[in-house]
PDB file of N, CA and C in Angstrom:
ATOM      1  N   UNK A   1     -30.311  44.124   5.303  1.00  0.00           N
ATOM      2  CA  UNK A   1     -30.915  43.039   6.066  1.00  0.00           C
ATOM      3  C   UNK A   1     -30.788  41.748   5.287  1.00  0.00           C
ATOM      4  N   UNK A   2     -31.751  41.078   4.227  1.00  0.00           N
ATOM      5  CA  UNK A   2     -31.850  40.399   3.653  1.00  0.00           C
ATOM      6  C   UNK A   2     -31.629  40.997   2.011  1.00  0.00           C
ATOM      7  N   UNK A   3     -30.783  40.446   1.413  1.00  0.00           N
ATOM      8  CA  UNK A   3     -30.796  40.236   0.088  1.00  0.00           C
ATOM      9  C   UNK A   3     -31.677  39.659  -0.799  1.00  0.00           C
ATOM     10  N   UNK A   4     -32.058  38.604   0.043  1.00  0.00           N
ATOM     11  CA  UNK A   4     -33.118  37.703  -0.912  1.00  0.00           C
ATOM     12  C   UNK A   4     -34.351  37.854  -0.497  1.00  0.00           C
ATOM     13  N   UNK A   5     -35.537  39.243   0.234  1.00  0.00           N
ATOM     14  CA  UNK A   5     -36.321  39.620  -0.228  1.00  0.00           C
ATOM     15  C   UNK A   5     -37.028  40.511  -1.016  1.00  0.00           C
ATOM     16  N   UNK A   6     -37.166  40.662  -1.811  1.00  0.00           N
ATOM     17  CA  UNK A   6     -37.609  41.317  -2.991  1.00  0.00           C
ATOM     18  C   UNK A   6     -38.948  42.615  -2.669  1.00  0.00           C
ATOM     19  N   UNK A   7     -38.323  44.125  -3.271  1.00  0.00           N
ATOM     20  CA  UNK A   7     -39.514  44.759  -3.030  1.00  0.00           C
ATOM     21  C   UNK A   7     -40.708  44.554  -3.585  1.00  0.00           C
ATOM     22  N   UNK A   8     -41.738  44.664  -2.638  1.00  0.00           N
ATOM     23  CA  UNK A   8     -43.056  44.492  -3.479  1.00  0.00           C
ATOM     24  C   UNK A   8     -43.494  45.481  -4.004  1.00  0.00           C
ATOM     25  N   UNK A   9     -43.004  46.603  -3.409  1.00  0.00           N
ATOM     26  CA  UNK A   9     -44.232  48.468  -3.270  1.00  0.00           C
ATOM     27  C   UNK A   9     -43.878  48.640  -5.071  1.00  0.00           C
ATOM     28  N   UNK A  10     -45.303  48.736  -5.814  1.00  0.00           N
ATOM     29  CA  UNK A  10     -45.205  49.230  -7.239  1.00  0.00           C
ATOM     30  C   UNK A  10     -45.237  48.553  -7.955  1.00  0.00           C
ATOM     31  N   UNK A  11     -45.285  46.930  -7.749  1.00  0.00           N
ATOM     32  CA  UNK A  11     -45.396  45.978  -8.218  1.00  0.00           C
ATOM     33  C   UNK A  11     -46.804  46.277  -9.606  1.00  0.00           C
ATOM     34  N   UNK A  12     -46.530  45.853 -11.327  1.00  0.00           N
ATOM     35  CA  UNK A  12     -47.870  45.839 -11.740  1.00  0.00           C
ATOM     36  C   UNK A  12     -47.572  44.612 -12.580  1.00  0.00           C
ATOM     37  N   UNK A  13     -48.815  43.822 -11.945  1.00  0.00           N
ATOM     38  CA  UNK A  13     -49.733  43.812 -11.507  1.00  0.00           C
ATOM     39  C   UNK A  13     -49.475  43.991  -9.658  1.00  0.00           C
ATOM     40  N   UNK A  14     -50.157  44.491  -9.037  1.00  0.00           N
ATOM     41  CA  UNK A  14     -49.442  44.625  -7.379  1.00  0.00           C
ATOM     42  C   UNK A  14     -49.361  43.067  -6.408  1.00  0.00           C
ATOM     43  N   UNK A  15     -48.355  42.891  -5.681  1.00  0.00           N
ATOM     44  CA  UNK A  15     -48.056  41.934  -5.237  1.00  0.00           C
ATOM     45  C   UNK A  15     -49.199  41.277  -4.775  1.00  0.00           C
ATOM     46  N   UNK A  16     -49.036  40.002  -5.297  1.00  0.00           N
ATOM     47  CA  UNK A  16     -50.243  39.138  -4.282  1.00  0.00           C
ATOM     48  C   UNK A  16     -49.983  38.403  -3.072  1.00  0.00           C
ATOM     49  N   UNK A  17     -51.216  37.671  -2.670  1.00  0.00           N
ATOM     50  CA  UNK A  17     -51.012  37.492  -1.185  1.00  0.00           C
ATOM     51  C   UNK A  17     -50.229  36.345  -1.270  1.00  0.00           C
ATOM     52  N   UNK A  18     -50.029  35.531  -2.099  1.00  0.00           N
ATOM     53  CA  UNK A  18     -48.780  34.534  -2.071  1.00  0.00           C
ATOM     54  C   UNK A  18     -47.523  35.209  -2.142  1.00  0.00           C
ATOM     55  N   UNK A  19     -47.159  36.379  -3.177  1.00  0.00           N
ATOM     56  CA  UNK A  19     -45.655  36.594  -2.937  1.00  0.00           C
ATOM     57  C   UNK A  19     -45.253  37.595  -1.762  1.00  0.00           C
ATOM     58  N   UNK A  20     -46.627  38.330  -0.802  1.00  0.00           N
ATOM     59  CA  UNK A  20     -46.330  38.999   0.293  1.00  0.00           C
ATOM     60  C   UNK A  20     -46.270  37.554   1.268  1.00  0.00           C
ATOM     61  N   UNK A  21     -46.709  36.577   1.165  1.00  0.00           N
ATOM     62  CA  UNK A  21     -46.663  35.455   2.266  1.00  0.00           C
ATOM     63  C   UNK A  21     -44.648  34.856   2.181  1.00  0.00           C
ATOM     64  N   UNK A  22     -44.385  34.878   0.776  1.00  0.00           N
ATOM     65  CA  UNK A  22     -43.550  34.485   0.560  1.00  0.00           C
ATOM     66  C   UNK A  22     -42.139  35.198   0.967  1.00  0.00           C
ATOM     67  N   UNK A  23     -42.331  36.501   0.956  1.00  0.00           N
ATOM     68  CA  UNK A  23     -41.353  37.520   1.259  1.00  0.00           C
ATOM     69  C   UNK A  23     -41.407  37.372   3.004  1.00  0.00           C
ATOM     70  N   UNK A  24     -42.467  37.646   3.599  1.00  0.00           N
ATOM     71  CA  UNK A  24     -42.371  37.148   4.927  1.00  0.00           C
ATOM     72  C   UNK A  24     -42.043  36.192   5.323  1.00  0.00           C
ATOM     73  N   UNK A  25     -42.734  34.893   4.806  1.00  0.00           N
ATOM     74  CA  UNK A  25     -41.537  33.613   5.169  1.00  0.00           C
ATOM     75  C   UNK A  25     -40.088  33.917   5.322  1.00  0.00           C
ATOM     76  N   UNK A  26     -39.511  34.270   3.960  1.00  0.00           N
ATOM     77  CA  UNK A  26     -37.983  34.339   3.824  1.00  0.00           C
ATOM     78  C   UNK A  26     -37.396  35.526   5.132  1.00  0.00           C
ATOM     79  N   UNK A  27     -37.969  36.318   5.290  1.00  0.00           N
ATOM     80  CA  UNK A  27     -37.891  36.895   6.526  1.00  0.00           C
ATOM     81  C   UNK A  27     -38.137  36.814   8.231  1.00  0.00           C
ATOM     82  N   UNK A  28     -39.273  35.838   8.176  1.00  0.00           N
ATOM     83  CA  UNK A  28     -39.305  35.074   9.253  1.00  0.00           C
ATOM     84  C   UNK A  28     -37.847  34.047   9.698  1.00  0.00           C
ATOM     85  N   UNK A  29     -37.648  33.302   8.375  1.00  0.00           N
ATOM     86  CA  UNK A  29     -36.427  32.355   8.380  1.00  0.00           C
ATOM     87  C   UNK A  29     -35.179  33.234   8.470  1.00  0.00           C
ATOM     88  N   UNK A  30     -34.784  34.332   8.065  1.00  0.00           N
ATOM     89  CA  UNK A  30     -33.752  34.913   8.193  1.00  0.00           C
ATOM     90  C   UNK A  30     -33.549  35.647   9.433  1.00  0.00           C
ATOM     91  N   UNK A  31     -34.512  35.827  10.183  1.00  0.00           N
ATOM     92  CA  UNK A  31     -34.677  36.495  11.696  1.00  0.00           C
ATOM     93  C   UNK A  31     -34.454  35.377  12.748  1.00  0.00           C
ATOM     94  N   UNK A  32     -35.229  34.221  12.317  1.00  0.00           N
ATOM     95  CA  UNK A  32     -34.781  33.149  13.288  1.00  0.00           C
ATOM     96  C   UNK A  32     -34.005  32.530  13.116  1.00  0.00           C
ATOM     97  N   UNK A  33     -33.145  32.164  11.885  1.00  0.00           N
ATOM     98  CA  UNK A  33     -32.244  31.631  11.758  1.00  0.00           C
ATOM     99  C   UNK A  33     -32.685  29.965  11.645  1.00  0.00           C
ATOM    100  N   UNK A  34     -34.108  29.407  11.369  1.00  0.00           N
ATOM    101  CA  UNK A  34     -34.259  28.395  10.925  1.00  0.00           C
ATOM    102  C   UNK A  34     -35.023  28.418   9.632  1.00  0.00           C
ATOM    103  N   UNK A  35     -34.451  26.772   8.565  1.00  0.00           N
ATOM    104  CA  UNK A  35     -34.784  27.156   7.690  1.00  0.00           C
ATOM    105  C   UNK A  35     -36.368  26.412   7.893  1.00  0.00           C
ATOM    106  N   UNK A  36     -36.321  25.127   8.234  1.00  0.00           N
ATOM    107  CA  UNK A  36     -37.424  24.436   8.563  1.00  0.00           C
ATOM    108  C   UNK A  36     -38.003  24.011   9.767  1.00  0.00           C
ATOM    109  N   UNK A  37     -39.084  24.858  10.488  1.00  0.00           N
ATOM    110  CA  UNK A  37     -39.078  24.501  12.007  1.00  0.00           C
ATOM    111  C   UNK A  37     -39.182  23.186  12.428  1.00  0.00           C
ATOM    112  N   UNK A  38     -38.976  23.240  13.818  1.00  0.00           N
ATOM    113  CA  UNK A  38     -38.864  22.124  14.169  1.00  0.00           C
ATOM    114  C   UNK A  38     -40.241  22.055  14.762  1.00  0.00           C
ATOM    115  N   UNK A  39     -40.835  20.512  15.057  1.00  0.00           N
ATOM    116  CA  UNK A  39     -42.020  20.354  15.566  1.00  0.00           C
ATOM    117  C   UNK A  39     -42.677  21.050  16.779  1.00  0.00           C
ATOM    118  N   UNK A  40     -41.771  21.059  17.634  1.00  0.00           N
ATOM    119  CA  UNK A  40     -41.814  22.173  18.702  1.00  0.00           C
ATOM    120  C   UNK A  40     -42.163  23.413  18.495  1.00  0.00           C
ATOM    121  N   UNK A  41     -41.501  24.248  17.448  1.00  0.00           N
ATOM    122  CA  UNK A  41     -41.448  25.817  16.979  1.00  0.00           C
ATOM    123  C   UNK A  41     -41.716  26.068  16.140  1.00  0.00           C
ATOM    124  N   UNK A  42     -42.917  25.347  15.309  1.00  0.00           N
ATOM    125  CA  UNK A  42     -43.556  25.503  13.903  1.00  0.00           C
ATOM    126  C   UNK A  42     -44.846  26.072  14.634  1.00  0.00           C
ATOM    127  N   UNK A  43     -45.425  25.837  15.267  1.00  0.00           N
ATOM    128  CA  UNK A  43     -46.779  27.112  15.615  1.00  0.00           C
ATOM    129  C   UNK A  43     -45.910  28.762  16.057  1.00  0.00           C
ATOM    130  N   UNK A  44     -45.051  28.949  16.760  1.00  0.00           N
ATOM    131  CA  UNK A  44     -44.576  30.333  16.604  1.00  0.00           C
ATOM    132  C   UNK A  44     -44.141  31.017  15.233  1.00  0.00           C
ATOM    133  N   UNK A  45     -43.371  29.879  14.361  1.00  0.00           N
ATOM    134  CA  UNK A  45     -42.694  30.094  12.855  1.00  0.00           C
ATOM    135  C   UNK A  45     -44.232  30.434  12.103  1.00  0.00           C
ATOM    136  N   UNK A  46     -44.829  29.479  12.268  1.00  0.00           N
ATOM    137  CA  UNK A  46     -46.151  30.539  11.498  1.00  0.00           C
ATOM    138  C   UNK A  46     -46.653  31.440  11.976  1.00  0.00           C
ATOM    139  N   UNK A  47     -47.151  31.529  12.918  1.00  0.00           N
ATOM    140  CA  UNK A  47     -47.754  32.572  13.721  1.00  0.00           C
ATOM    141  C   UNK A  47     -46.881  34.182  13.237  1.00  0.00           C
ATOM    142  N   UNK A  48     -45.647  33.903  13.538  1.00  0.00           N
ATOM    143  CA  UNK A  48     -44.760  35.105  12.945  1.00  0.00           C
ATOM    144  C   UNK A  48     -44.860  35.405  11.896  1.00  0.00           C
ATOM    145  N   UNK A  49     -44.970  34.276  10.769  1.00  0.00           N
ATOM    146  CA  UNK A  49     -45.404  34.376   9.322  1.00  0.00           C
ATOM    147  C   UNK A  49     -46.899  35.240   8.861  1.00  0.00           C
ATOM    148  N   UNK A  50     -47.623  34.802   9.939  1.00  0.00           N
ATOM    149  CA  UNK A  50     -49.211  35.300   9.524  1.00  0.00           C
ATOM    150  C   UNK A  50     -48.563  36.762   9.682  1.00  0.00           C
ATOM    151  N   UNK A  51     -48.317  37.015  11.272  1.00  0.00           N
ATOM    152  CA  UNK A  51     -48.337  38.514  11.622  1.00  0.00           C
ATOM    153  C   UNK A  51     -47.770  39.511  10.369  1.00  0.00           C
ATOM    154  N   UNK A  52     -46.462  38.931  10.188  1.00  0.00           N
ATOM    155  CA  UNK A  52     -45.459  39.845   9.332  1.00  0.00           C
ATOM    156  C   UNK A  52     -46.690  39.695   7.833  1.00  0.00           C
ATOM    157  N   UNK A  53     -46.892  38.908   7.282  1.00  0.00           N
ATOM    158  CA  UNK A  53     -48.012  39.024   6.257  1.00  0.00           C
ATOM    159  C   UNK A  53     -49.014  39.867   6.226  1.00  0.00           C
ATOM    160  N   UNK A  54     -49.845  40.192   7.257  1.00  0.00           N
ATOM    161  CA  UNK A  54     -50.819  41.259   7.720  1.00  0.00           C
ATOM    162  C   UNK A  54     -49.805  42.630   7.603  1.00  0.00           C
ATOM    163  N   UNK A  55     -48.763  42.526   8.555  1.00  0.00           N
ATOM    164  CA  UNK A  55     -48.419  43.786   8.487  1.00  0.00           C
ATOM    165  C   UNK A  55     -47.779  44.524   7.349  1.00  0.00           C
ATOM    166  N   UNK A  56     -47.191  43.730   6.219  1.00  0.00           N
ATOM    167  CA  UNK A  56     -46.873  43.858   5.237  1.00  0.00           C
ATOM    168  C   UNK A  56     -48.197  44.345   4.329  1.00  0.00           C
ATOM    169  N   UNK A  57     -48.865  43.804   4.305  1.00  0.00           N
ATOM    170  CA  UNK A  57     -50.050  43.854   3.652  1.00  0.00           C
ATOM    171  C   UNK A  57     -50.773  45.456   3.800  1.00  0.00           C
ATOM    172  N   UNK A  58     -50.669  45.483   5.282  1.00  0.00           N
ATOM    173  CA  UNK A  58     -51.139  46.826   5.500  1.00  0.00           C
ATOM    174  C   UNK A  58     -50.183  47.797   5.298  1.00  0.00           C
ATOM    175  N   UNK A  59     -49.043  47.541   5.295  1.00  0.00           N
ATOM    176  CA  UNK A  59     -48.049  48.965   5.044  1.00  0.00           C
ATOM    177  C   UNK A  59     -47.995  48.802   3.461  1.00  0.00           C
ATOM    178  N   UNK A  60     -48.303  48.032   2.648  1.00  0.00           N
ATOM    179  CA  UNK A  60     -47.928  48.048   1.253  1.00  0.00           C
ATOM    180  C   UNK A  60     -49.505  48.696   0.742  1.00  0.00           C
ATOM    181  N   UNK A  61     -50.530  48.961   1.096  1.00  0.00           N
ATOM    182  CA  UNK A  61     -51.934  48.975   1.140  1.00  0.00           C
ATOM    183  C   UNK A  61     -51.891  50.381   1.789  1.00  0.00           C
ATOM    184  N   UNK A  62     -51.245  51.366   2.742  1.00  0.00           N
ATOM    185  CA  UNK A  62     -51.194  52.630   3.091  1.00  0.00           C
ATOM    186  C   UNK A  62     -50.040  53.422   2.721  1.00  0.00           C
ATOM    187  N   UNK A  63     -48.969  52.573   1.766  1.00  0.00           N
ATOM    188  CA  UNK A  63     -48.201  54.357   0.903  1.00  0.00           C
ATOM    189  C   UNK A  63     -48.515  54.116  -0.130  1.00  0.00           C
ATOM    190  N   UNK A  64     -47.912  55.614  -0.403  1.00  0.00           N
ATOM    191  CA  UNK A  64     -48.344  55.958  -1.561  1.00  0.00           C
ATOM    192  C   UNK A  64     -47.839  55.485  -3.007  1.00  0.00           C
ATOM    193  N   UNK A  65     -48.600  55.446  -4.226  1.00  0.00           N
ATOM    194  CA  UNK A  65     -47.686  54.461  -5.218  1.00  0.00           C
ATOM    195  C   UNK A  65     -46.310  54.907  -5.809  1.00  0.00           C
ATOM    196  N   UNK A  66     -46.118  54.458  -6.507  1.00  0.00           N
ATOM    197  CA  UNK A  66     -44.678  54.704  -6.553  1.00  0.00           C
ATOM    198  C   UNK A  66     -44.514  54.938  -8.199  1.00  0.00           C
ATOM    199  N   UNK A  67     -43.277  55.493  -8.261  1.00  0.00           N
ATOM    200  CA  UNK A  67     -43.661  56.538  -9.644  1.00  0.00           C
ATOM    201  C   UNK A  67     -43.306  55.152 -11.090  1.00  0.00           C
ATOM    202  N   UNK A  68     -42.198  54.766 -10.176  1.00  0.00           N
ATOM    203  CA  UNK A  68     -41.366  53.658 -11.388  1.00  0.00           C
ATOM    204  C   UNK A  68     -41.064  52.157 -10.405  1.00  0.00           C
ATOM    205  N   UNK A  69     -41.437  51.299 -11.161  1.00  0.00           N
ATOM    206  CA  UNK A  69     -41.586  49.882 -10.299  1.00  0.00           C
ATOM    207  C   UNK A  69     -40.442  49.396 -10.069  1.00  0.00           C
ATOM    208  N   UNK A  70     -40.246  48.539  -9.252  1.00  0.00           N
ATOM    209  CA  UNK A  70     -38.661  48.039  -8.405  1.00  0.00           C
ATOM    210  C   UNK A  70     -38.042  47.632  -9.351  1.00  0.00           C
ATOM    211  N   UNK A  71     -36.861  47.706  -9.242  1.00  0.00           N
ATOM    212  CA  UNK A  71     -35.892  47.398  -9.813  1.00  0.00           C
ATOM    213  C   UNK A  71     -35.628  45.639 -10.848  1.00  0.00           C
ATOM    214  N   UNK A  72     -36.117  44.773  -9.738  1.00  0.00           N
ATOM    215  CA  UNK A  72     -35.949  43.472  -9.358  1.00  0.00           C
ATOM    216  C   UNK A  72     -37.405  43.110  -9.790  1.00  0.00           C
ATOM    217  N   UNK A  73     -37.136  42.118 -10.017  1.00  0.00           N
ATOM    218  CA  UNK A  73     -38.426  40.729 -10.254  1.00  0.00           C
ATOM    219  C   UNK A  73     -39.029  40.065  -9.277  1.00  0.00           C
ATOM    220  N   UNK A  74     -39.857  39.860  -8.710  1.00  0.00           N
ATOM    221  CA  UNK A  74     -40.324  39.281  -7.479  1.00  0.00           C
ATOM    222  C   UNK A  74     -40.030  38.006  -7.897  1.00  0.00           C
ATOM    223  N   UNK A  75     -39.218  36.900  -7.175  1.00  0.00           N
ATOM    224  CA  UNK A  75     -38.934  35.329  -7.277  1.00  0.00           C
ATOM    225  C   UNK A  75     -39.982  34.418  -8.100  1.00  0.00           C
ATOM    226  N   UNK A  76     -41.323  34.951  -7.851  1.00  0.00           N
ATOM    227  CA  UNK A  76     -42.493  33.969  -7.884  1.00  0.00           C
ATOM    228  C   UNK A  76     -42.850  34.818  -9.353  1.00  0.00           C
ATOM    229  N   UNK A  77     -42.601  35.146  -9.638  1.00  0.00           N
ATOM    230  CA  UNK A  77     -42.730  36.088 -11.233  1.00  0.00           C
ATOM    231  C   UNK A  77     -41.681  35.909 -12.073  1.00  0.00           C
ATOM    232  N   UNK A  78     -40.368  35.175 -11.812  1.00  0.00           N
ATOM    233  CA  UNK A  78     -39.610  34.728 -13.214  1.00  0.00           C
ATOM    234  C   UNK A  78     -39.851  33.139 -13.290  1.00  0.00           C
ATOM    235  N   UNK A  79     -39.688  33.649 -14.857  1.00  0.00           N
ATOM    236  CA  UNK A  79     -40.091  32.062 -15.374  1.00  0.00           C
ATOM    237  C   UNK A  79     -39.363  31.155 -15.014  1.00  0.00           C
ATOM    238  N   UNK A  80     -38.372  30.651 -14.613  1.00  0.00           N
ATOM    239  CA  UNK A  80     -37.637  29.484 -14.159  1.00  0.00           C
ATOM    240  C   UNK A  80     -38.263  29.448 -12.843  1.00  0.00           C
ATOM    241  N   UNK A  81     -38.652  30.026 -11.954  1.00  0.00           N
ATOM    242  CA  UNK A  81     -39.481  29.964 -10.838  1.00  0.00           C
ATOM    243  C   UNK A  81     -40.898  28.928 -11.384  1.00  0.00           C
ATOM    244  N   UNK A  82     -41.576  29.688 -11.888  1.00  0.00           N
ATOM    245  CA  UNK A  82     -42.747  29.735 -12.440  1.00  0.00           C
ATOM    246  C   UNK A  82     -42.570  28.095 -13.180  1.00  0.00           C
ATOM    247  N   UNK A  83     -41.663  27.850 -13.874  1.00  0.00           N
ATOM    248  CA  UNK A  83     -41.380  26.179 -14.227  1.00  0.00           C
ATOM    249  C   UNK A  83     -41.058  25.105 -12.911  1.00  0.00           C
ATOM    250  N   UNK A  84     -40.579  25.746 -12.402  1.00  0.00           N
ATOM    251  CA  UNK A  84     -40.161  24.663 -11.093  1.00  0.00           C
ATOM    252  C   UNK A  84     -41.519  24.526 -10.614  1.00  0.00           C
ATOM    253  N   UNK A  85     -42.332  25.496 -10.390  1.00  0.00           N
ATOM    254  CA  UNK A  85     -43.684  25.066  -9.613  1.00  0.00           C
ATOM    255  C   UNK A  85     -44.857  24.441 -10.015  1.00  0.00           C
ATOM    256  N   UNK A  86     -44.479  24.866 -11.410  1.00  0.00           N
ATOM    257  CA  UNK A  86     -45.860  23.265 -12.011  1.00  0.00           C
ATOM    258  C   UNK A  86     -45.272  22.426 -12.396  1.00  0.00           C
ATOM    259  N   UNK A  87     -43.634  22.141 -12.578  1.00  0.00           N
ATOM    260  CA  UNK A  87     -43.080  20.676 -12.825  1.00  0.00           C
ATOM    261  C   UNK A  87     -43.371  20.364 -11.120  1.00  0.00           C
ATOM    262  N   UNK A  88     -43.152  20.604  -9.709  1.00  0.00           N
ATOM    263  CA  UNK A  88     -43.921  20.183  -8.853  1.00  0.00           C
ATOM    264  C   UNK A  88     -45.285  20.048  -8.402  1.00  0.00           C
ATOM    265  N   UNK A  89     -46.053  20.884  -9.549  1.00  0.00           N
ATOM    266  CA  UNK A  89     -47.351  20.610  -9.206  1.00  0.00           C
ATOM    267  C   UNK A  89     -47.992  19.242 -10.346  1.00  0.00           C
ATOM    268  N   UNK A  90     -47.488  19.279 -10.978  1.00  0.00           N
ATOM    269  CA  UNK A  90     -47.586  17.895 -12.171  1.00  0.00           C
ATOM    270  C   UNK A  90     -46.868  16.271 -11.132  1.00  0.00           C
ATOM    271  N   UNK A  91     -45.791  17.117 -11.440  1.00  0.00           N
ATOM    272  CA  UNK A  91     -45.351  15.744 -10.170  1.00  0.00           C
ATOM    273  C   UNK A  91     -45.988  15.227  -8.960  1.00  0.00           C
ATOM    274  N   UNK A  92     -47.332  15.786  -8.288  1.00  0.00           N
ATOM    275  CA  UNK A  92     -47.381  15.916  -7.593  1.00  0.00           C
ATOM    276  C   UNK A  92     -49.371  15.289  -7.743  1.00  0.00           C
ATOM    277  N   UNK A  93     -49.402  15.208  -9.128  1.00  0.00           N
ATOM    278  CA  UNK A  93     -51.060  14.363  -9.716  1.00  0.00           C
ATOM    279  C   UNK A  93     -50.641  13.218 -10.472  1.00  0.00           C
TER     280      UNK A  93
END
């Protein structure tokens, strides 16, 4: 499907609700094929976002754990990530 969402299941510390929001975004955008809605189709683009977030939430919250953690790094957990977002949050006071 998508390449660029990252498993969460086994995550330690376990995924939080920002990088399950975040994985759904990128999946919302890759299903609709927009990257930034348009004024018109930004209440459905979230709305889809909430849903897939809940439902993620609940399927990652009802299996069972997992013996050895994913492979991959969740985006919002490597440090060059993690620098880009408080050089925008500095930039940004």
């Amino acid at each position: 499907m998508c390449r660029n969402i990252t498993e969460l299941r086994g995550l330690e510390p376990p995924a939080t609700g920002v990088e399950i929001e975040a994985a759904a975004r990128q999946y919302v955008r890759k299903v609709s094929g927009v990257q930034k809605p348009s004024a018109a189709s930004v209440d459905a683009f979230e709305l889809a976002v909430q849903r897939v977030t809940a439902a993620t939430t609940e399927l990652l919250q009802a299996l069972p754990a997992r013996r050895q953690p994913p492979k991959t790094v969740p985006p919002l957990r490597r440090p060059e990530v993690q620098a880009r977002i408080a050089a925008r949050a500095a930039a940004q006071t």
